[in-house]
Every structure is written in C-alpha cells, then in structure tokens.
N, C-alpha and C. Protein backbone atom coordinates (compact mmCIF):
# COMPACT_ATOMS: atom_id res chain seq x y z
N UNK A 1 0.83 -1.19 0.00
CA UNK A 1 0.00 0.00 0.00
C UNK A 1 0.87 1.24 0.00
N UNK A 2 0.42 1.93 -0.59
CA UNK A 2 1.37 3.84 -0.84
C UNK A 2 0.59 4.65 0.46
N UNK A 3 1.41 4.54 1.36
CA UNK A 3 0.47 5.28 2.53
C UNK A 3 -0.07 6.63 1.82
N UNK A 4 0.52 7.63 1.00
CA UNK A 4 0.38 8.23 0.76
C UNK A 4 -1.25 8.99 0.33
N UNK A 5 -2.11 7.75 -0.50
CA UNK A 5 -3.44 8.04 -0.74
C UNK A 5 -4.62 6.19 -0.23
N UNK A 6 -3.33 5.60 0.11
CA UNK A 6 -4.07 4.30 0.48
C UNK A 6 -4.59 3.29 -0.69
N UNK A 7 -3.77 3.81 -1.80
CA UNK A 7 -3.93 2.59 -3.31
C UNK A 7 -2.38 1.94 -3.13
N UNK A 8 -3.01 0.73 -3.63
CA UNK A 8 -1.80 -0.06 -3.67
C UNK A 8 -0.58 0.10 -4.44
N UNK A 9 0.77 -0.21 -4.32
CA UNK A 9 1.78 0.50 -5.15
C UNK A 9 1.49 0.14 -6.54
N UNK A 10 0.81 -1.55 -6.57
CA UNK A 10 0.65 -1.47 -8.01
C UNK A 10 -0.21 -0.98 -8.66
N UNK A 11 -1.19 -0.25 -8.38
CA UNK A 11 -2.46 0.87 -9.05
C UNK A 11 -1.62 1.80 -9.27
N UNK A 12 -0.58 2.13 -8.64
CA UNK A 12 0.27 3.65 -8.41
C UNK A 12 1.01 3.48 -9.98
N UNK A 13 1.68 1.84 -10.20
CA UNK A 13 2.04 1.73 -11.52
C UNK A 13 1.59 1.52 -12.86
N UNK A 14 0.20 1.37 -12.53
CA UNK A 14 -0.35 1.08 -14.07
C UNK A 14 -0.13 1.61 -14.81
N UNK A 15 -0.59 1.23 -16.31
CA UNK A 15 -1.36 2.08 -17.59
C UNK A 15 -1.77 3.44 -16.98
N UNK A 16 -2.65 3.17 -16.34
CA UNK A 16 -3.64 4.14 -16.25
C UNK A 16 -2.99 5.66 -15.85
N UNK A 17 -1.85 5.52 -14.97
CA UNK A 17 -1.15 6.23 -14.08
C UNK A 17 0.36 7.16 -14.72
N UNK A 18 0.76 6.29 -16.05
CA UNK A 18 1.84 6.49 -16.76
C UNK A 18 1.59 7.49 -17.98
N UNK A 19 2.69 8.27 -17.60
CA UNK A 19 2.64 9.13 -19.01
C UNK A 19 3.00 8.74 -20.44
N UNK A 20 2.39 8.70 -21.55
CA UNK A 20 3.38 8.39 -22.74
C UNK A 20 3.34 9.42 -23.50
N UNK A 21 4.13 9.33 -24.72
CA UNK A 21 4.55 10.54 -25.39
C UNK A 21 3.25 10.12 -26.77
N UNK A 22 2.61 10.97 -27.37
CA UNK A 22 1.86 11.17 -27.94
C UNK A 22 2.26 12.67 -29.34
N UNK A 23 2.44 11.79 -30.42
CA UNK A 23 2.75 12.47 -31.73
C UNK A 23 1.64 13.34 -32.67
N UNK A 24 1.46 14.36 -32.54
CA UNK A 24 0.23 15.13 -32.95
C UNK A 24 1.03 15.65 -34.15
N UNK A 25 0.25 15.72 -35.34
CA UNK A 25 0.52 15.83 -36.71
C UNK A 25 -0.51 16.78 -37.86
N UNK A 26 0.01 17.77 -38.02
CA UNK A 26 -1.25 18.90 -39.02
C UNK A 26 -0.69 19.28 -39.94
N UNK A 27 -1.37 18.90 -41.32
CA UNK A 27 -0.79 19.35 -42.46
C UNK A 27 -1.50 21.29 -42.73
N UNK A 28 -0.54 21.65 -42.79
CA UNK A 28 -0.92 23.08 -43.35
C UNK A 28 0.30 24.00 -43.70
N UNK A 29 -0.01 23.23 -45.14
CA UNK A 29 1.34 23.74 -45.65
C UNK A 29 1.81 25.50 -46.14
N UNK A 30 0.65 25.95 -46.20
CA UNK A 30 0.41 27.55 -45.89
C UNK A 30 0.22 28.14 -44.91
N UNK A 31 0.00 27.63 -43.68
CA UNK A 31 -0.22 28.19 -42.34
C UNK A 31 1.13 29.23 -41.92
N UNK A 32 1.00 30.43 -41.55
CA UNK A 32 2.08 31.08 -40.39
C UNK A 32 2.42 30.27 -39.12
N UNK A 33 1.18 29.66 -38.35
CA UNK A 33 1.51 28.87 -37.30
C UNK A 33 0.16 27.83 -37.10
N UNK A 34 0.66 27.32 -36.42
CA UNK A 34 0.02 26.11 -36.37
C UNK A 34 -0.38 25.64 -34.37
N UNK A 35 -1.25 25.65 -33.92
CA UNK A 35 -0.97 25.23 -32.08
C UNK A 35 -1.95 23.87 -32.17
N UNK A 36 -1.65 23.64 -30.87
CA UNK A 36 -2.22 22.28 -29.71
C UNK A 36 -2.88 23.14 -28.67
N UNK A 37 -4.34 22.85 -28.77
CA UNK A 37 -4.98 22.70 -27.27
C UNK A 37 -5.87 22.11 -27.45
N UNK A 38 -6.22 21.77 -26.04
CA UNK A 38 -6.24 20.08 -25.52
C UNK A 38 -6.86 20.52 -23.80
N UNK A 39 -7.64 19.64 -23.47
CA UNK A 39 -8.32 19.25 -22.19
C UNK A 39 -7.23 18.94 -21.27
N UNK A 40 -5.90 18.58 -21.54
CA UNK A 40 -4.95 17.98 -21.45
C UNK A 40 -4.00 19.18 -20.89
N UNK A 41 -4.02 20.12 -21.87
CA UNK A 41 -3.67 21.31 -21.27
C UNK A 41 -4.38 22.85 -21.17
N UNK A 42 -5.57 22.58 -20.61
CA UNK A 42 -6.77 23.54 -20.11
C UNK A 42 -7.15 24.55 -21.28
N UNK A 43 -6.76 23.80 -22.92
CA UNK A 43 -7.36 24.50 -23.75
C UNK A 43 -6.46 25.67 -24.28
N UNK A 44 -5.02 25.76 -23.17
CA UNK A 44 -3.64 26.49 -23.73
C UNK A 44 -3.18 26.39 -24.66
N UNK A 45 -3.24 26.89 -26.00
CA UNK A 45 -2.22 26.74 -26.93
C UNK A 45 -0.85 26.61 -26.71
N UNK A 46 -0.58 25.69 -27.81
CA UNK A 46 1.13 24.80 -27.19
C UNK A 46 1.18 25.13 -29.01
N UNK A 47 2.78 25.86 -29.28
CA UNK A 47 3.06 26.23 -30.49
C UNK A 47 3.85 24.51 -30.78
N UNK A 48 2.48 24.41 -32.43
CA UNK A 48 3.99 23.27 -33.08
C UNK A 48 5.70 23.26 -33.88
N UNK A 49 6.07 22.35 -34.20
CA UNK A 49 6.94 23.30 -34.85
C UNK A 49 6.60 22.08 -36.21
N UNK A 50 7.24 23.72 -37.38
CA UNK A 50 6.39 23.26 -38.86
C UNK A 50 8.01 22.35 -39.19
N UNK A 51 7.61 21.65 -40.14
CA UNK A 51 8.76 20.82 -40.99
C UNK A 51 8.54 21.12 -42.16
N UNK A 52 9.94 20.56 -42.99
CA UNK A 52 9.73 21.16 -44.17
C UNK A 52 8.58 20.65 -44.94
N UNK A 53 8.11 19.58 -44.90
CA UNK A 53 6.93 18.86 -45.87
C UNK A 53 5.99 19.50 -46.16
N UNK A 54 5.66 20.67 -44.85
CA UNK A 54 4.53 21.36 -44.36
C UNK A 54 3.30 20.87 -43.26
N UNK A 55 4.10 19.68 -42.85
CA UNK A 55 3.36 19.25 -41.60
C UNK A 55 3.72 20.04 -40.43
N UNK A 56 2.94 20.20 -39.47
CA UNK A 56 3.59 20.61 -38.09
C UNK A 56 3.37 19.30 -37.32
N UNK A 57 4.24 19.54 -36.15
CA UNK A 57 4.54 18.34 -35.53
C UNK A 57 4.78 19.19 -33.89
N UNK A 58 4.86 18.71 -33.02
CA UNK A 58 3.95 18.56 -31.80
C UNK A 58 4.21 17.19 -30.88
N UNK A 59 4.88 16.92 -29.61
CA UNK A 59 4.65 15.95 -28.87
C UNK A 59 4.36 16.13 -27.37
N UNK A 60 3.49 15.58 -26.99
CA UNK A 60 3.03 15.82 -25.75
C UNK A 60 2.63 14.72 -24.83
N UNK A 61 2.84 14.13 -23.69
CA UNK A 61 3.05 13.19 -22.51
C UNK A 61 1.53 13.22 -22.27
N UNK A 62 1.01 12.22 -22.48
CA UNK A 62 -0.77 12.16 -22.17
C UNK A 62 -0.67 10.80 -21.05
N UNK A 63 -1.79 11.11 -19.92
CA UNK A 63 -2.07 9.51 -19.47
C UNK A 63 -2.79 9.33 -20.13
N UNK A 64 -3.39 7.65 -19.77
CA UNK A 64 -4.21 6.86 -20.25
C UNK A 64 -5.65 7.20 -20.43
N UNK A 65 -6.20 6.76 -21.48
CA UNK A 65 -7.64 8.09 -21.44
C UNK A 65 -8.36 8.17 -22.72
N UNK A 66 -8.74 9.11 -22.73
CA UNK A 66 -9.48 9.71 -24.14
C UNK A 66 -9.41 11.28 -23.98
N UNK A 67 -8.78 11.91 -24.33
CA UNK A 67 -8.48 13.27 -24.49
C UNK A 67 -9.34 13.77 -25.62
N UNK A 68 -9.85 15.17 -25.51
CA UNK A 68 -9.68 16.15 -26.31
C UNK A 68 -8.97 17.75 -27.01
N UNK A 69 -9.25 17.50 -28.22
CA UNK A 69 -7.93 18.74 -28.83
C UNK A 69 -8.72 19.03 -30.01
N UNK A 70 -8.09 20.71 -30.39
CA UNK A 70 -8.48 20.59 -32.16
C UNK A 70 -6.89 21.90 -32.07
N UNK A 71 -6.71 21.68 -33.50
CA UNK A 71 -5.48 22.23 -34.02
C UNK A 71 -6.22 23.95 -33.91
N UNK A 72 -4.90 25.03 -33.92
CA UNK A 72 -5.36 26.10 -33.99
C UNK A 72 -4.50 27.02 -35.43
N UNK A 73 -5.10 26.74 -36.27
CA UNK A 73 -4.14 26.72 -37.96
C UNK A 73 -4.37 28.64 -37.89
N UNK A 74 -3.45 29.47 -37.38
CA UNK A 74 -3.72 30.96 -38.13
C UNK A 74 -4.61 31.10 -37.19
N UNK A 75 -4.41 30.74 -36.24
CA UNK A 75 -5.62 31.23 -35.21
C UNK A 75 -7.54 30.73 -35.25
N UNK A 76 -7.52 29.54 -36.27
CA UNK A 76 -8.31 29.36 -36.44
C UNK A 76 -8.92 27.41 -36.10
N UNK A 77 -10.09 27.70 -35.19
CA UNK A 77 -9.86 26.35 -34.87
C UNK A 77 -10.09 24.88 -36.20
N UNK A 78 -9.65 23.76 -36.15
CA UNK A 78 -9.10 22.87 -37.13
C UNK A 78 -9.02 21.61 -36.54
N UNK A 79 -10.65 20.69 -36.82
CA UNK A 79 -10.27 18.90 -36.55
C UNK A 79 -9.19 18.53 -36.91
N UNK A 80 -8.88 17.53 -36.57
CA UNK A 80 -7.90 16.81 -37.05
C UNK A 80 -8.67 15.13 -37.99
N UNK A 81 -8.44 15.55 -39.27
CA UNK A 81 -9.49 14.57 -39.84
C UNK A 81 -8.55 12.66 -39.79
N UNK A 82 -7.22 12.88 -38.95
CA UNK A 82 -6.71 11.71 -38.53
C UNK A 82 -7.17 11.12 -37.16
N UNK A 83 -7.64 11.97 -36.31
CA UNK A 83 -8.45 11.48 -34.67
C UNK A 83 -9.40 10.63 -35.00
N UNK A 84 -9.64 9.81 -33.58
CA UNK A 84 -10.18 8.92 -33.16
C UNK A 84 -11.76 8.95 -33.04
N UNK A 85 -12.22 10.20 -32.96
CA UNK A 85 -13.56 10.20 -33.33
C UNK A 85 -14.07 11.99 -33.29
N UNK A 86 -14.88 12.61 -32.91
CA UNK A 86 -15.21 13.57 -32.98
C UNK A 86 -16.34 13.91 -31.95
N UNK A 87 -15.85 14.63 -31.01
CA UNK A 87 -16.80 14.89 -29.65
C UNK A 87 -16.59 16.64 -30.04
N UNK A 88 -17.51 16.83 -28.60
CA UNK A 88 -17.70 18.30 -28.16
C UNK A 88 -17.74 18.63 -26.88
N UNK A 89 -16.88 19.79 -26.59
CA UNK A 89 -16.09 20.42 -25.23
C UNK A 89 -17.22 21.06 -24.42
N UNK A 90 -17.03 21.87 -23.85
CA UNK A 90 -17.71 22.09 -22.78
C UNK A 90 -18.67 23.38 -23.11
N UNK A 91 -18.11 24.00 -23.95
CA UNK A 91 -18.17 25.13 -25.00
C UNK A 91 -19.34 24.60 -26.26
N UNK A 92 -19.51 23.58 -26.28
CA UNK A 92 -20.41 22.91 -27.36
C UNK A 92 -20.05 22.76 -28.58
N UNK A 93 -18.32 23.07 -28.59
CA UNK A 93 -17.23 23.26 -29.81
C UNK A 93 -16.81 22.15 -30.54
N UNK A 94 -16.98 21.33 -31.50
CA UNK A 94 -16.82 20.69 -32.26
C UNK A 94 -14.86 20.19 -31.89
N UNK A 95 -14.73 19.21 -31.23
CA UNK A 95 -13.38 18.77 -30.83
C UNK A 95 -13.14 17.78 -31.64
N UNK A 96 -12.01 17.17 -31.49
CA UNK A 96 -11.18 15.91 -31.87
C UNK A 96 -11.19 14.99 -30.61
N UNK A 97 -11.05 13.68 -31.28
CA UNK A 97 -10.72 12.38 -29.39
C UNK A 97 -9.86 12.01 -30.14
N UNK A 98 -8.49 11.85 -29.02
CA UNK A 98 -7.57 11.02 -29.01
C UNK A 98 -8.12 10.04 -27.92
N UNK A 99 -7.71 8.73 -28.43
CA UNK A 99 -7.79 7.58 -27.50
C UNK A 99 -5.97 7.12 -26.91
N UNK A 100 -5.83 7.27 -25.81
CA UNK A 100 -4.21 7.28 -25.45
C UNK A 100 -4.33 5.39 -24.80
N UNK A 101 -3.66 4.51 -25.22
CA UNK A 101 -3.55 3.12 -24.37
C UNK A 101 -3.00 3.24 -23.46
C-alpha cells in the first residue's frame, strides 16, 4: 500500500497512471503557425513546430484516457481529420478524441 493516498503500489504503476509521449501531426502547408490545445492542457495553446513537408509536428506526454484537442491553424480552430472520433467540449465546440492506451 502507498500510505500516501491508500492505493496499492501497483495501481500507483499502471497504464492508467503512466505518461506516454503522444505524436500530434497537421498538415498546413500555408499556415504562419500552427498550435495544440487540448483538455490535457486547459485549452492552452502549445506552439507546433512546422517541418519542411509542411506538416507541423507537436509531442506531448498524455495519461491513459481519451483526451480532447483541435489544431489552432492561423488562429483558427481545425479537426484533425486523422483522430479517433469527434466529440464536443464544454463550449459545445466541435473537438477531436484522441484515445491514449
């Protein structure tokens, strides 16, 4: 037991509990900039950085879950037509789901 909250050390180690790194990917090959926000990070834009192809690219440490995000292309919000399905925020805003294992 983790005296700490009274779950056992191995709940403390799961899936559920572990961060992994998570590869977010937006083609906009005309964009000035390109961001990440995410439920994940209270809806903060997180700048990507562009490559030459004209993808931007983006990595970020998610737990286990189902997150939401939509790209912010030029300041403008942007599904990601590669996500896991398509929900809506709290805002009634048309989001993206990542599913994280």
């Amino acid at each position: 037991m983790n005296a700490g909250d009274g779950q056992p050390d191995s709940e403390l180690c799961s899936a559920r509990h572990s961060l992994r790194p998570v590869h977010f990917y937006c083609r906009a090959p005309q964009a000035r900039s390109v961001q990440l926000a995410g439920d994940f990070n209270h809806w903060n834009p997180l700048a990507m950085q562009r490559r030459d192809d004209g993808w931007w690219f983006i990595q970020v440490m998610l737990i286990h879950g189902h997150h939401q995000y939509r790209f912010l292309v030029d300041g403008k919000p942007v599904l990601d037509p590669r996500a896991a399905g398509v929900g809506r925020n709290q805002s009634n805003e048309e989001v993206s789901i990542i599913a994280v294992g």
